[in-house]
C-alpha atoms as a PDB file:
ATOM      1  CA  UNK A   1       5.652   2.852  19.762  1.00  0.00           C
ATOM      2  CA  UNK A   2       9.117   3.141  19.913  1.00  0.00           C
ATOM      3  CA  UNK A   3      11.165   4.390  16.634  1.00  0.00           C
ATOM      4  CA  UNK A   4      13.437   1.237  16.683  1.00  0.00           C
ATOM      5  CA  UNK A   5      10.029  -1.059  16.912  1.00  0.00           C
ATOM      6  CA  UNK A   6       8.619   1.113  13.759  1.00  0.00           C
ATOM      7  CA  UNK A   7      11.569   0.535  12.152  1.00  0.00           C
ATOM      8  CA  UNK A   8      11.198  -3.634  12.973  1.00  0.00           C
ATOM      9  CA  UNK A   9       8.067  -2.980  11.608  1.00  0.00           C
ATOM     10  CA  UNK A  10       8.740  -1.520   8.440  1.00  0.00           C
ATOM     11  CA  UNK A  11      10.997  -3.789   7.539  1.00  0.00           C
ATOM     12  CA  UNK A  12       9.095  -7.174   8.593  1.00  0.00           C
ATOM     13  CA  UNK A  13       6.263  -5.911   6.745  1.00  0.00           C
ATOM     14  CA  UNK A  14       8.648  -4.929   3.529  1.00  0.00           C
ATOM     15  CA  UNK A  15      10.046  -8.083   3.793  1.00  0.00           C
ATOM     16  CA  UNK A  16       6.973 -10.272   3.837  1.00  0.00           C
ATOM     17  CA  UNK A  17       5.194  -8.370   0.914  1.00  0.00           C
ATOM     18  CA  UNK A  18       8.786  -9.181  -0.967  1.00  0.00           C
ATOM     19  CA  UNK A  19       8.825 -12.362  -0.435  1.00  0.00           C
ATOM     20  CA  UNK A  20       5.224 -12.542  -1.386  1.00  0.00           C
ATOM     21  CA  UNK A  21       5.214 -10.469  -4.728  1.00  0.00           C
ATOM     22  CA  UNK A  22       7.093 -14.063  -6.540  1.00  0.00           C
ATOM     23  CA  UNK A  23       4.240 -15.956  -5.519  1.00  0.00           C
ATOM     24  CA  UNK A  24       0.956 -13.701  -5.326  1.00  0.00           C
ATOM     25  CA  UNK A  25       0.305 -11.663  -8.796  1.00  0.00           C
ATOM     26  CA  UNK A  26      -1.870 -10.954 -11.445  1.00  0.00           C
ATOM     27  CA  UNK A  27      -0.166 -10.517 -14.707  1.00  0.00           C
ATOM     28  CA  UNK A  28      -2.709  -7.897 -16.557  1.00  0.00           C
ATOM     29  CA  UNK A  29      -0.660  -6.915 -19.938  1.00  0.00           C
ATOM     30  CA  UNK A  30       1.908  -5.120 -18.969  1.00  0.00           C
ATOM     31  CA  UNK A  31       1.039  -4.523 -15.536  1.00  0.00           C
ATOM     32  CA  UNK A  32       1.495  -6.800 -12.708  1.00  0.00           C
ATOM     33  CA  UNK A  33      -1.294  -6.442  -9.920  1.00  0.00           C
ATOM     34  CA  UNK A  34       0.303  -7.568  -6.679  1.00  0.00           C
ATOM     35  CA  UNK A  35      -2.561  -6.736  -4.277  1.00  0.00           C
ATOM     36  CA  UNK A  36      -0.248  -7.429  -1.602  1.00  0.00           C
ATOM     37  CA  UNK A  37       1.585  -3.854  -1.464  1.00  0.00           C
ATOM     38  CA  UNK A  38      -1.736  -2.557  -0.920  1.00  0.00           C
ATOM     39  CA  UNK A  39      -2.910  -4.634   1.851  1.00  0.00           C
ATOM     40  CA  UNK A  40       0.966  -4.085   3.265  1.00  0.00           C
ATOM     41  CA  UNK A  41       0.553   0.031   2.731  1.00  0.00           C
ATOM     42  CA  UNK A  42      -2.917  -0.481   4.865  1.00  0.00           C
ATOM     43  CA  UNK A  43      -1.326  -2.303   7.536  1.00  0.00           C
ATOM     44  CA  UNK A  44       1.888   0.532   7.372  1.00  0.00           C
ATOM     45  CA  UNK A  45      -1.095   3.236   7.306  1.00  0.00           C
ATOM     46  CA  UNK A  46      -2.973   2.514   9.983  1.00  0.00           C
ATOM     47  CA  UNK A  47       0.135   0.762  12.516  1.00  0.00           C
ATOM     48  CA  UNK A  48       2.997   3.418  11.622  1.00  0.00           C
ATOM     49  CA  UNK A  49       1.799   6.288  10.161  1.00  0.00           C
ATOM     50  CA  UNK A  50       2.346   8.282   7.514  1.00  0.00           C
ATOM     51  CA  UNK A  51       6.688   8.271   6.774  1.00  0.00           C
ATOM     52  CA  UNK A  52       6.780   4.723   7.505  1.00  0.00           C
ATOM     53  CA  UNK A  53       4.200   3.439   5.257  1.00  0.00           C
ATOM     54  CA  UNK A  54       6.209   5.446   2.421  1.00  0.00           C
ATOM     55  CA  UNK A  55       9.613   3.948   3.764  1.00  0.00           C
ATOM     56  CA  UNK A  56       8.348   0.075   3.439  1.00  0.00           C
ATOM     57  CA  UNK A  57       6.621   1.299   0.048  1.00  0.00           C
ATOM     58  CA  UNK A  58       9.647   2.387  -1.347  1.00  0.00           C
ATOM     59  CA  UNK A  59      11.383  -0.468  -0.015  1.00  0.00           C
ATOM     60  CA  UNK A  60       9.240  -3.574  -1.153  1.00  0.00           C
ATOM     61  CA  UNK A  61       9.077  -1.621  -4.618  1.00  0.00           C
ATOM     62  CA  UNK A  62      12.942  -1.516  -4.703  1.00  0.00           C
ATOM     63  CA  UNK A  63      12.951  -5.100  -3.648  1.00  0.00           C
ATOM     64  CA  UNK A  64      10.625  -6.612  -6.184  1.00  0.00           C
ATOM     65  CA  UNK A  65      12.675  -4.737  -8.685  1.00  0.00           C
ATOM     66  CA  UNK A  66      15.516  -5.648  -8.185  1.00  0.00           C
ATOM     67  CA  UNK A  67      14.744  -9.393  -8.013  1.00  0.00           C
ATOM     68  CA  UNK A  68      12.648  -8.947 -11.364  1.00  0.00           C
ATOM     69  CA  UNK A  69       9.185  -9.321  -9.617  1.00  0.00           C
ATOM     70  CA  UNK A  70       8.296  -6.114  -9.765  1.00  0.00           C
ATOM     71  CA  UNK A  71       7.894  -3.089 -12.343  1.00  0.00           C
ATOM     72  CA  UNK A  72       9.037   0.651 -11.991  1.00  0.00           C
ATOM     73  CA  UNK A  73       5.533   1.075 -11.965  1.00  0.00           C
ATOM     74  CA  UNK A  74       5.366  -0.048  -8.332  1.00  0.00           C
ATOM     75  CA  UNK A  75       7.304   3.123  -7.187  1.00  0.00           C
ATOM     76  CA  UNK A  76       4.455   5.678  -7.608  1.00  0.00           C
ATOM     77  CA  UNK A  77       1.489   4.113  -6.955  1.00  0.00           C
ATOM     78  CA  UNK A  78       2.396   2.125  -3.515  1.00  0.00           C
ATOM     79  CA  UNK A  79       4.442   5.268  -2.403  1.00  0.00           C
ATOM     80  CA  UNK A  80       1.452   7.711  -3.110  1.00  0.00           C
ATOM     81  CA  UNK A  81      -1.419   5.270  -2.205  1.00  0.00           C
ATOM     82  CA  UNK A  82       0.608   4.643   1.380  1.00  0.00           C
ATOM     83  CA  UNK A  83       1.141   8.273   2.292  1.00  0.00           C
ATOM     84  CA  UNK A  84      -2.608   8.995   1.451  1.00  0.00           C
ATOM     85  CA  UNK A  85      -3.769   6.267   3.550  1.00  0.00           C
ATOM     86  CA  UNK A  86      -1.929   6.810   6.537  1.00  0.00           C
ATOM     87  CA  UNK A  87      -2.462  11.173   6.141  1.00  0.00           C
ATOM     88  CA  UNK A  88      -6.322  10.060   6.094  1.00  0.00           C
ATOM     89  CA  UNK A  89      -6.546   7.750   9.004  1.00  0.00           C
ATOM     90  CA  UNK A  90      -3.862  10.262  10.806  1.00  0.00           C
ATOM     91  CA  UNK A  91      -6.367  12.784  10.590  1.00  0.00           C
ATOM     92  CA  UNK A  92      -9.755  10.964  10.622  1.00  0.00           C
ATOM     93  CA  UNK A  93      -8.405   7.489  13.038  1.00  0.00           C
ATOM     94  CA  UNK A  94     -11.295   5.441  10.710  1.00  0.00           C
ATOM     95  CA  UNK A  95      -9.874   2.360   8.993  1.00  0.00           C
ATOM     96  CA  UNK A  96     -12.482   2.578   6.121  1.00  0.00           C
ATOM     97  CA  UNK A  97     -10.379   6.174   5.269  1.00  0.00           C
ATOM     98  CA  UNK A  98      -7.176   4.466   5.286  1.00  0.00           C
ATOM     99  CA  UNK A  99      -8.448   2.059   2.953  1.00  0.00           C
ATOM    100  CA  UNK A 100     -10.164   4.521   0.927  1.00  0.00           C
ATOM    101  CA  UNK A 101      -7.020   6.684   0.638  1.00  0.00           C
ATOM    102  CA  UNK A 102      -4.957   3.736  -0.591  1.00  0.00           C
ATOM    103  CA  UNK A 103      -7.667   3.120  -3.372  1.00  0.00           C
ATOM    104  CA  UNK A 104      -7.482   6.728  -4.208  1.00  0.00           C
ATOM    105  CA  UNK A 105      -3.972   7.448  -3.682  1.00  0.00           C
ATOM    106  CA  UNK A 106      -2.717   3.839  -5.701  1.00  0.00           C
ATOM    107  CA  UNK A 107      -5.591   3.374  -8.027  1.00  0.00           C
ATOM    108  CA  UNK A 108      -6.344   7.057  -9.628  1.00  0.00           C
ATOM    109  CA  UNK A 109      -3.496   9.107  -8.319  1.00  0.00           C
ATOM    110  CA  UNK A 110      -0.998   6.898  -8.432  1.00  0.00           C
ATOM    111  CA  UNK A 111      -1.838   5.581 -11.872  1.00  0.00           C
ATOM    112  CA  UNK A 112      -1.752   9.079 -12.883  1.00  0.00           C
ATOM    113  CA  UNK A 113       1.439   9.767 -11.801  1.00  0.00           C
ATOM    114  CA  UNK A 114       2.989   6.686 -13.476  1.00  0.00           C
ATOM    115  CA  UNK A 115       1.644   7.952 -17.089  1.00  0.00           C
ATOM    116  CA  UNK A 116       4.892   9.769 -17.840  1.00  0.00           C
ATOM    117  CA  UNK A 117       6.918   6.562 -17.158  1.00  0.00           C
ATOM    118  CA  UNK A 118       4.936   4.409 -19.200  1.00  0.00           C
ATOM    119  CA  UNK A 119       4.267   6.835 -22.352  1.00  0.00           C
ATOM    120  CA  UNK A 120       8.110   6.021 -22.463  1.00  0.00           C
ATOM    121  CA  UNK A 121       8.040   2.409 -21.816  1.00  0.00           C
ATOM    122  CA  UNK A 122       4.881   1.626 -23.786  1.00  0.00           C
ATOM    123  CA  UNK A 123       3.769   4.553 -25.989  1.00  0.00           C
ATOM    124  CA  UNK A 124       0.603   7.279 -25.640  1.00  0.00           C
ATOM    125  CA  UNK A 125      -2.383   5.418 -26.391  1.00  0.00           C
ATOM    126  CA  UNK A 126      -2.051   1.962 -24.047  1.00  0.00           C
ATOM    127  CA  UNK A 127      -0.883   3.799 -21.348  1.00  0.00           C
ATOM    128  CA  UNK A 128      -3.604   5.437 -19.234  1.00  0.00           C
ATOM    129  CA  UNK A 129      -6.198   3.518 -20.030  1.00  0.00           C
ATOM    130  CA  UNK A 130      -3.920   0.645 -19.177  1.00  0.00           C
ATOM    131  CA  UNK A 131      -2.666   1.902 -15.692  1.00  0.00           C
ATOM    132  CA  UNK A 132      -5.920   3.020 -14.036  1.00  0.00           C
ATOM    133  CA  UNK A 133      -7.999  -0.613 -14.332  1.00  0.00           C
ATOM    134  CA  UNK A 134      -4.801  -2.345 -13.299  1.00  0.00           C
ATOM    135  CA  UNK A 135      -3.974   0.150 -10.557  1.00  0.00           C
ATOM    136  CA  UNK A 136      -7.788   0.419  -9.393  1.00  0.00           C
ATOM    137  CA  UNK A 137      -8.367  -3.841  -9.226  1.00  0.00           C
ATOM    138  CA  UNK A 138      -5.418  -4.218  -7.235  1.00  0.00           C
ATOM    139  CA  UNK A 139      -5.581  -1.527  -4.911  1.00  0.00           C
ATOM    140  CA  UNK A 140      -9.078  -2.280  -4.099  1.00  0.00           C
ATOM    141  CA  UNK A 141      -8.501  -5.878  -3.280  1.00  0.00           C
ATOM    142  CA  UNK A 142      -5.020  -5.101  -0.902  1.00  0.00           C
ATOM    143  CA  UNK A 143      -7.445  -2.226   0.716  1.00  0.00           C
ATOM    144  CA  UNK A 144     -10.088  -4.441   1.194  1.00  0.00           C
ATOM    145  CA  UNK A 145      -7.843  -7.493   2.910  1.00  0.00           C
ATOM    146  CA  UNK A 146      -5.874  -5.286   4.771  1.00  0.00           C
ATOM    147  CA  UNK A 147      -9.022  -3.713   5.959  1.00  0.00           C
ATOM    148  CA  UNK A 148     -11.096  -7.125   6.791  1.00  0.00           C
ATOM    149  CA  UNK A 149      -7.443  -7.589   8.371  1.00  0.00           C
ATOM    150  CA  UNK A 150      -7.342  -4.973  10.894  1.00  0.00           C
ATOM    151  CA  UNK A 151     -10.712  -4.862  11.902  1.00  0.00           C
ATOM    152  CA  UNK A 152     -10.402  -8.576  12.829  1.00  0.00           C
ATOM    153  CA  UNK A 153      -7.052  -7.880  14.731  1.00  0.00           C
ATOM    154  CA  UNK A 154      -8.541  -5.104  16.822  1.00  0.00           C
ATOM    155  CA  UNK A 155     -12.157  -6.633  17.249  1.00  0.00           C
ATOM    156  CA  UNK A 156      -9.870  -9.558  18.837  1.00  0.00           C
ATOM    157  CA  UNK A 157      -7.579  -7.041  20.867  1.00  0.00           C
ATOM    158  CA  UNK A 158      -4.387  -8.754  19.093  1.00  0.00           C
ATOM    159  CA  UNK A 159      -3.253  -5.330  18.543  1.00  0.00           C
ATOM    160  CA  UNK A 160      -3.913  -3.253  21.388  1.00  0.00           C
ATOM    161  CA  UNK A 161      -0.878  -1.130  21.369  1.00  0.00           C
ATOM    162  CA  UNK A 162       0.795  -1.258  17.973  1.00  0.00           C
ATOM    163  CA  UNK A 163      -1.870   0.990  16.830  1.00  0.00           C
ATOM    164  CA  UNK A 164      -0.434   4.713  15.334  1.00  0.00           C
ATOM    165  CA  UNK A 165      -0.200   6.819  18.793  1.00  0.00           C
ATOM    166  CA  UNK A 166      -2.485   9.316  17.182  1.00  0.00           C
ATOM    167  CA  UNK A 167      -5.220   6.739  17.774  1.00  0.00           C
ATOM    168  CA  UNK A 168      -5.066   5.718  20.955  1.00  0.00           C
ATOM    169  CA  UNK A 169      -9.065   6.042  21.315  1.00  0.00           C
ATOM    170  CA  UNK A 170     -10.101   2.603  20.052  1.00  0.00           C
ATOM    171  CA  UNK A 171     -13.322   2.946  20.168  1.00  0.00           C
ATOM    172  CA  UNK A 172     -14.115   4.435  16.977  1.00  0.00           C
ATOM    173  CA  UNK A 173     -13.770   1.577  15.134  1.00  0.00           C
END
């Protein structure tokens, strides 16, 4: 794929899961679960690999932010979960490892590597046992519908060629 049609890409996608995060959330205290970027950092994963996933992460997170319907939360975990996802299906061109890697890299990593911006925000003891529920749920639901997503798409042959060069043996799914 072309670099200007991955960079179409990467922003279509950041725009939709904008647009999206004002009408699809989950307020859980004070943590928002938007399954959404997770489904989005699938689809980034698995049809741009592993710079462009973090580029429309860090995008839709700077996005929601600024129009208030998002939390500097978002930055870490979607940024972290998306490079995971797309370094595992780079590597391993399996679907069920670029959702896995998104669970791992949003929900435990990521939540992990949010702690030291919420002890400030919200003190020591809400804080990790807080993040990792909220982080976990929602990454596990975006995994799982952008994974029932893509296996639908390529069962169907709707994406034939927009999958990550480094997969061109479709097959394997």
């Amino acid at each position: 794929m072309k670099k200007t049609n991955k960079m179409t890409l990467t922003a279509l996608i950041a725009a939709i899961t904008t647009i999206s995060s004002s009408m699809i959330y989950i307020p859980v205290g004070f943590a928002k679960i938007f399954p959404i970027q997770h489904f989005a950092n699938v689809l980034s994963a698995v049809l741009l690999g592993p710079w462009y996933a973090v580029l429309q992460a860090f995008i839709s997170s700077s996005l929601r932010n600024m129009l208030g319907t998002g939390s500097v939360f978002a930055f870490p975990g979607s940024m972290i979960g998306a490079l995971l996802a797309a370094f595992l299906y780079q590597k391993t061109k399996k679907l069920s490892f670029a959702a896995f890697g998104e669970v791992v890299g949003t929900g435990m990593i990521g939540a992990m590597a949010t702690y030291p911006i919420a002890v400030l925000f919200l003190g020591q003891e809400a804080t990790l046992f807080g993040l990792v529920p909220a982080f976990a749920i929602s990454s596990i639901t975006g995994a799982l519908m952008g994974y029932g997503l893509l296996k639908i798409l390529i069962r169907n042959k709707a994406i034939g060629g927009m999958i990550h060069e480094n997969s061109a043996n479709n097959r394997r799914f």
